[in-house]
Protein backbone atom coordinates (compact mmCIF):
# COMPACT_ATOMS: atom_id res chain seq x y z
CA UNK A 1 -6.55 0.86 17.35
CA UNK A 2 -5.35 3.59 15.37
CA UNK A 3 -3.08 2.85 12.79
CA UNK A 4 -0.47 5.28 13.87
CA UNK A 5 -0.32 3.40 17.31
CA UNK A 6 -0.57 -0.15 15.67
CA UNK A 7 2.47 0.69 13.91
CA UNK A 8 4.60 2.48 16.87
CA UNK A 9 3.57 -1.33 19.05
CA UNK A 10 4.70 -3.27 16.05
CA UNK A 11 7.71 -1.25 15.35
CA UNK A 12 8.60 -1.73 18.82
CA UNK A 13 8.06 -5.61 18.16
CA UNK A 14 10.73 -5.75 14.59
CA UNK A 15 12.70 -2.66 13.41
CA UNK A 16 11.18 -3.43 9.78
CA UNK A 17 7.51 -4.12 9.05
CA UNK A 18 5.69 -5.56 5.46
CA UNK A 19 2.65 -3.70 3.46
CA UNK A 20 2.05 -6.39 0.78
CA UNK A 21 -0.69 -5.56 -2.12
CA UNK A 22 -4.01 -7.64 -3.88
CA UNK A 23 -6.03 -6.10 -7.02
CA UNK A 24 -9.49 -7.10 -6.13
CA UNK A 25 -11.21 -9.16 -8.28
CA UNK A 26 -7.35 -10.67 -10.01
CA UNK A 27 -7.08 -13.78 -10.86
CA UNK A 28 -10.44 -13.32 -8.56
CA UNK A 29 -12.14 -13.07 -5.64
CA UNK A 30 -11.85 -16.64 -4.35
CA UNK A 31 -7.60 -16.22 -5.31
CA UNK A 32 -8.00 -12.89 -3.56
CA UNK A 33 -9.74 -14.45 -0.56
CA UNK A 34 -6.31 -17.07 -0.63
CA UNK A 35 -4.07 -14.81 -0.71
CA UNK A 36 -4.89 -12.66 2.61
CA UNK A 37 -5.64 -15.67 4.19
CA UNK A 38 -1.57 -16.55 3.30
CA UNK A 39 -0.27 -13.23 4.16
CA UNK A 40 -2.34 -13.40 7.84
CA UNK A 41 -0.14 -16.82 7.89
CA UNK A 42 3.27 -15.13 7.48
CA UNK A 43 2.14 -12.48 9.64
CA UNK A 44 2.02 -9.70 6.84
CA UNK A 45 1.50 -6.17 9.03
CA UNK A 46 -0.64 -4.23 6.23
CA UNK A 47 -2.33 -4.50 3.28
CA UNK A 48 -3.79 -2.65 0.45
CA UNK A 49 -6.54 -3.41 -1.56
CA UNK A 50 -6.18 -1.58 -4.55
CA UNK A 51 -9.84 -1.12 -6.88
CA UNK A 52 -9.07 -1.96 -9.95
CA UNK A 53 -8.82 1.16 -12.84
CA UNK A 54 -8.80 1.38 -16.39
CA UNK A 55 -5.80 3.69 -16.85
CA UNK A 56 -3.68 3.05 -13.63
CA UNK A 57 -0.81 5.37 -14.45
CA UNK A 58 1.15 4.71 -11.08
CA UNK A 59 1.26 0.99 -12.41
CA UNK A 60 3.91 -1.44 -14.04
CA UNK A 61 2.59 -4.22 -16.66
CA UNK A 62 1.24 -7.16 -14.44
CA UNK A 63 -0.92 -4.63 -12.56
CA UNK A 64 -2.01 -3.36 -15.36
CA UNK A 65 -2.97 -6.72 -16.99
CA UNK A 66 -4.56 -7.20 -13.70
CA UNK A 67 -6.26 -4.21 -13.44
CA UNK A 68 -7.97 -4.59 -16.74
CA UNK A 69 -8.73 -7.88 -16.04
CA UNK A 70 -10.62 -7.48 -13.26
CA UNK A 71 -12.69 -5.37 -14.81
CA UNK A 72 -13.37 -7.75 -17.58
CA UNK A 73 -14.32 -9.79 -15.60
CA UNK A 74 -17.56 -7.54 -14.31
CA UNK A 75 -15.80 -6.62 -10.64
CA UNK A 76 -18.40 -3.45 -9.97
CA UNK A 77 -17.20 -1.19 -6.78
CA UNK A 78 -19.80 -2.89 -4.63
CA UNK A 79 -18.20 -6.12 -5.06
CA UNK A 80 -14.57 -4.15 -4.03
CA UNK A 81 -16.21 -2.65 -1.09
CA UNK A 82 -18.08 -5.92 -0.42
CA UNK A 83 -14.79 -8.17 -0.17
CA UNK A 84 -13.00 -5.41 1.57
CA UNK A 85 -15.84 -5.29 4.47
CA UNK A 86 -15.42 -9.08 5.01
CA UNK A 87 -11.64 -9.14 4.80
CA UNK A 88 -11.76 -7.00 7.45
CA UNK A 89 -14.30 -8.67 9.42
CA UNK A 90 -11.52 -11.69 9.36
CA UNK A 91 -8.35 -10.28 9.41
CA UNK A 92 -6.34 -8.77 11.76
CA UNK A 93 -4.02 -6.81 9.85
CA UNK A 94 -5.04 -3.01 8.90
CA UNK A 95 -6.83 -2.54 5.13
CA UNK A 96 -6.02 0.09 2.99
CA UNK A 97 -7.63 1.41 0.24
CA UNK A 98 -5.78 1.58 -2.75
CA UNK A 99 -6.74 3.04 -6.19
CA UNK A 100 -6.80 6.45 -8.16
CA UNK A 101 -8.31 9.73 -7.84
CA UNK A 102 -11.52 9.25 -10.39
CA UNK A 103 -13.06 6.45 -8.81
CA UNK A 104 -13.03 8.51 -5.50
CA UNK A 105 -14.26 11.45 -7.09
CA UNK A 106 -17.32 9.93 -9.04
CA UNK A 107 -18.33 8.67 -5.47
CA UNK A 108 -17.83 11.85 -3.98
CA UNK A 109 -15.33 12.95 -1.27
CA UNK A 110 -18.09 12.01 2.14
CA UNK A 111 -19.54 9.29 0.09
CA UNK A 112 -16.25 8.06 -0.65
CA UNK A 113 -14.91 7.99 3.23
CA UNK A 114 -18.27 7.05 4.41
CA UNK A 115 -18.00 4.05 2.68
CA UNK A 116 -14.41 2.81 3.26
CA UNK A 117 -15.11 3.38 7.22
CA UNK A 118 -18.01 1.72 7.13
CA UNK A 119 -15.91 -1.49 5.44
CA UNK A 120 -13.71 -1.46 8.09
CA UNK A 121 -10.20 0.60 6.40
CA UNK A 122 -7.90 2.20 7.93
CA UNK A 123 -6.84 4.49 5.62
CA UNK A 124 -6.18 5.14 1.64
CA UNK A 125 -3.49 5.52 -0.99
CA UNK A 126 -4.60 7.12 -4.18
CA UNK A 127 -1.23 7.43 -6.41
CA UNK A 128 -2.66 10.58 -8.31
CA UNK A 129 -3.69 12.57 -6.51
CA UNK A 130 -1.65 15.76 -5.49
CA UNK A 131 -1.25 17.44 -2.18
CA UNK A 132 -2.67 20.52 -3.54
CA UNK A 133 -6.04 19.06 -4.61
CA UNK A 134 -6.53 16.76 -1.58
CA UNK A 135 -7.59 18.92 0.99
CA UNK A 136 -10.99 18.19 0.41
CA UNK A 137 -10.79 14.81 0.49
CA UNK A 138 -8.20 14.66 3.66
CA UNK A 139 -10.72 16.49 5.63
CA UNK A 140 -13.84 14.17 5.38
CA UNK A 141 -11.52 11.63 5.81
CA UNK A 142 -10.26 13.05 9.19
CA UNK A 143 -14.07 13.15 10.38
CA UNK A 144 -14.19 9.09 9.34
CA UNK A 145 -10.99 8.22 11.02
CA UNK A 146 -9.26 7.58 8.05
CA UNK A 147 -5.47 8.01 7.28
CA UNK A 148 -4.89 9.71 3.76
CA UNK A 149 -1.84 8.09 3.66
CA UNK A 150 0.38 10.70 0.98
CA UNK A 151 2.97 10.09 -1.35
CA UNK A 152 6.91 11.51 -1.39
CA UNK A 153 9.24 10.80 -4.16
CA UNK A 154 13.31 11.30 -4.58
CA UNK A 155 12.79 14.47 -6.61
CA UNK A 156 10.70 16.09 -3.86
CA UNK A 157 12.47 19.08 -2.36
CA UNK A 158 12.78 19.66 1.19
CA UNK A 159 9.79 22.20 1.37
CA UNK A 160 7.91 19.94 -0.67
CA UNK A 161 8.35 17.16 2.11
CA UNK A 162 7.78 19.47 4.80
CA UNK A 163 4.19 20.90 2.80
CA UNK A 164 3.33 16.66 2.63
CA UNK A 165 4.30 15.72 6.25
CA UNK A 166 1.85 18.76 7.30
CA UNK A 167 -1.03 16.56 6.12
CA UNK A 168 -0.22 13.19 6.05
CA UNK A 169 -0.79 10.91 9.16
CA UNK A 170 -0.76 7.28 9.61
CA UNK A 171 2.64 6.81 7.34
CA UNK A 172 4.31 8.00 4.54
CA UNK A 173 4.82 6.59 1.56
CA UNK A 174 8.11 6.87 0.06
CA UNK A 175 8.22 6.07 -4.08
CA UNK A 176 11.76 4.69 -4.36
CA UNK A 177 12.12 5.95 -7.68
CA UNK A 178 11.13 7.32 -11.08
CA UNK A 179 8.68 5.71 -12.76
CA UNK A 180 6.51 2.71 -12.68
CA UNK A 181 5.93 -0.27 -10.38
CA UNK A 182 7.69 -3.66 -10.98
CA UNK A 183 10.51 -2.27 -12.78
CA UNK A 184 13.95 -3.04 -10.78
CA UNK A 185 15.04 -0.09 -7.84
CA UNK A 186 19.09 0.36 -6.89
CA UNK A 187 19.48 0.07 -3.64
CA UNK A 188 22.62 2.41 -2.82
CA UNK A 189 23.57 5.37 -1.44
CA UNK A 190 21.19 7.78 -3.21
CA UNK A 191 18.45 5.95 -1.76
CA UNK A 192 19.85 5.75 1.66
CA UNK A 193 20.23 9.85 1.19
CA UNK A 194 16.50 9.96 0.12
CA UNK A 195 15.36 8.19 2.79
CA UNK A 196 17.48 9.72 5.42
CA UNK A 197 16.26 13.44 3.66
CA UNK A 198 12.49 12.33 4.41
CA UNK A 199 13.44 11.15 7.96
CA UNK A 200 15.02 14.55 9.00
CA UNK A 201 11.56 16.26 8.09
CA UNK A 202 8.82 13.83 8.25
CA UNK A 203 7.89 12.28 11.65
CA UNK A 204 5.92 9.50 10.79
CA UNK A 205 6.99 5.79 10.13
CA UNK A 206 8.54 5.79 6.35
CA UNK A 207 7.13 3.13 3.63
CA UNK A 208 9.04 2.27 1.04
CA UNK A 209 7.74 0.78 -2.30
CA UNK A 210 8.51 0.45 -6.16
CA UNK A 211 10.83 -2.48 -6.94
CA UNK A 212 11.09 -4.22 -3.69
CA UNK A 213 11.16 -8.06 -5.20
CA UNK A 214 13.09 -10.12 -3.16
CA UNK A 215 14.02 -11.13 0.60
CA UNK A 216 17.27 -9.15 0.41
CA UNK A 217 16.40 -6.56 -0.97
CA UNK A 218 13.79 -6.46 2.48
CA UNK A 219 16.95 -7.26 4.25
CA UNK A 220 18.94 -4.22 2.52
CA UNK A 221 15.81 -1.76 3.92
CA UNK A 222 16.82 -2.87 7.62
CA UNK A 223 17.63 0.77 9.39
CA UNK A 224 16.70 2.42 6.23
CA UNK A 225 12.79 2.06 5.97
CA UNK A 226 9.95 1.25 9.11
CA UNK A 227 7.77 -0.83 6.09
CA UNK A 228 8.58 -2.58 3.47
CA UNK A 229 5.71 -2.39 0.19
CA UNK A 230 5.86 -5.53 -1.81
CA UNK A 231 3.19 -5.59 -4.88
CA UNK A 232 4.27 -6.80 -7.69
CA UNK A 233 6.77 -9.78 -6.94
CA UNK A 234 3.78 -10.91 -5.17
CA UNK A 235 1.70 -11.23 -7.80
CA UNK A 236 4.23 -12.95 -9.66
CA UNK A 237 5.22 -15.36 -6.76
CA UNK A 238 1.21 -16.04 -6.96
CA UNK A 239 0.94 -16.83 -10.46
CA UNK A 240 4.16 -18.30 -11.10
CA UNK A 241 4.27 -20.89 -7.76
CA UNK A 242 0.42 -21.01 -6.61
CA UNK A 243 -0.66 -21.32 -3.07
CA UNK A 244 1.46 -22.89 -1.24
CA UNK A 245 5.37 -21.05 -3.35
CA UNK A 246 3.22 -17.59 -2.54
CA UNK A 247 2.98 -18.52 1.12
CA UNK A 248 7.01 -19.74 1.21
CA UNK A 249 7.67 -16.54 -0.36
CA UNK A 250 5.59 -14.25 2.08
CA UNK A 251 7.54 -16.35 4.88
CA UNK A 252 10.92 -15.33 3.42
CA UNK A 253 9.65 -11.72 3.33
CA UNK A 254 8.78 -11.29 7.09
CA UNK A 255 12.04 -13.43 7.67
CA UNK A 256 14.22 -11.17 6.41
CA UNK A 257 12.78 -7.87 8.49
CA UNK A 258 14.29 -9.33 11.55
């Protein structure tokens, strides 16, 4: 199914939806392997596998840690691509890739899209990369039935949105602020405005990630957002509560987007 009509039958299902977020190879693969197999329990509706990078600008501190330590720990692209083939194979939910622009471009643009199709994704989100030099890229993606799955931010003008809804399919990804992820996001009017700006140009479901950390703030996105991105409090919930306080707090995620 494509991944614009998976999302139209589950938004018809619960009015708010949950991307949640693993760096391959952190703690590791076996952990990584756990978690999915916890978020298919609480009935997570996406995920994205992000390839770990040694400068991930886009990034708060955990993912960097995690980033870096992934690759100290010798996690080579064909491992990523590896795991990401077989979490497909055994999960349900859609698989996006998730990473920055110079790992795509050493593959090469058709190398690049050949590859993630032939793991099973659905789609990608590269954080820097700019709609002006992703063309390219979006087109070899359309011929591999991938979704480049673009980015929108509050300082993006209306023509700007417009110029990204042009190219964009699957869903939009909507930053919910300046800066970095993990850090703490207001939810108040000025994002309700934001959000409501994107809706009245973009017709695609709306994402919404950066500083999303807790079940109400979930709740809060309710009428505002279609999806609900989770990362980094999901990390933490993993490494602060193990197996079994990740899985409670997944639970109390999806719980709250009803």
């Amino acid at each position: 199914m494509a991944l614009a009509d998976y999302l139209k039958h589950k938004l018809q299902e619960r009015p708010l939806l949950l991307m949640t977020h693993a760096v391959v190879g952190y703690p590791s693969l076996e952990e990584n392997r756990a978690m999915l197999e916890c978020m298919a329990e609480a009935g997570i509706d996406l995920v994205e596998l992000q390839l770990p990078f040694s400068e991930p600008i886009a990034d708060g501190p955990m993912f960097i840690r995690a980033n870096q330590a992934a690759l100290d720990g010798g996690l080579h692209r064909d491992d990523y691509f590896a795991f990401f083939e077989q979490a497909a194979r055994d999960f349900d939910f859609p698989l996006l890739f998730m990473g920055y622009y110079n790992s795509v471009f050493r593959m090469g643009h058709e190398a690049f899209c050949k590859r993630l199709e032939s793991a099973g994704g659905d789609g990608y989100i590269i954080a820097d990369l700019p709609l002006e030099e992703a063309a390219d890229l979006d087109s070899h993606a359309a011929r591999h039935g991938l979704d480049p799955i673009h980015i929108v931010t509050p300082l993006n003008s209306e023509e700007r949105l417009r110029q990204i809804a042009k190219t964009a399919s699957g869903f939009i990804y909507c930053v919910a602020r300046r800066g970095v992820t993990g850090r703490s996001t207001e939810f108040d009017e000025n994002l309700k405005e934001y959000m409501q700006r994107c809706r009245s140009v973009i017709n695609l479901p709306l994402a919404l990630g950066f500083g999303i950390k807790t079940p109400e703030h979930v709740r809060q996105l309710r009428g505002i957002a279609d999806i609900a991105i989770v990362g980094t409090a999901c990390l933490e919930a993993w490494e602060n509560r193990g197996r079994a306080g990740y899985l409670e707090f997944l639970n109390s995620l999806h719980e709250a987007t009803n």
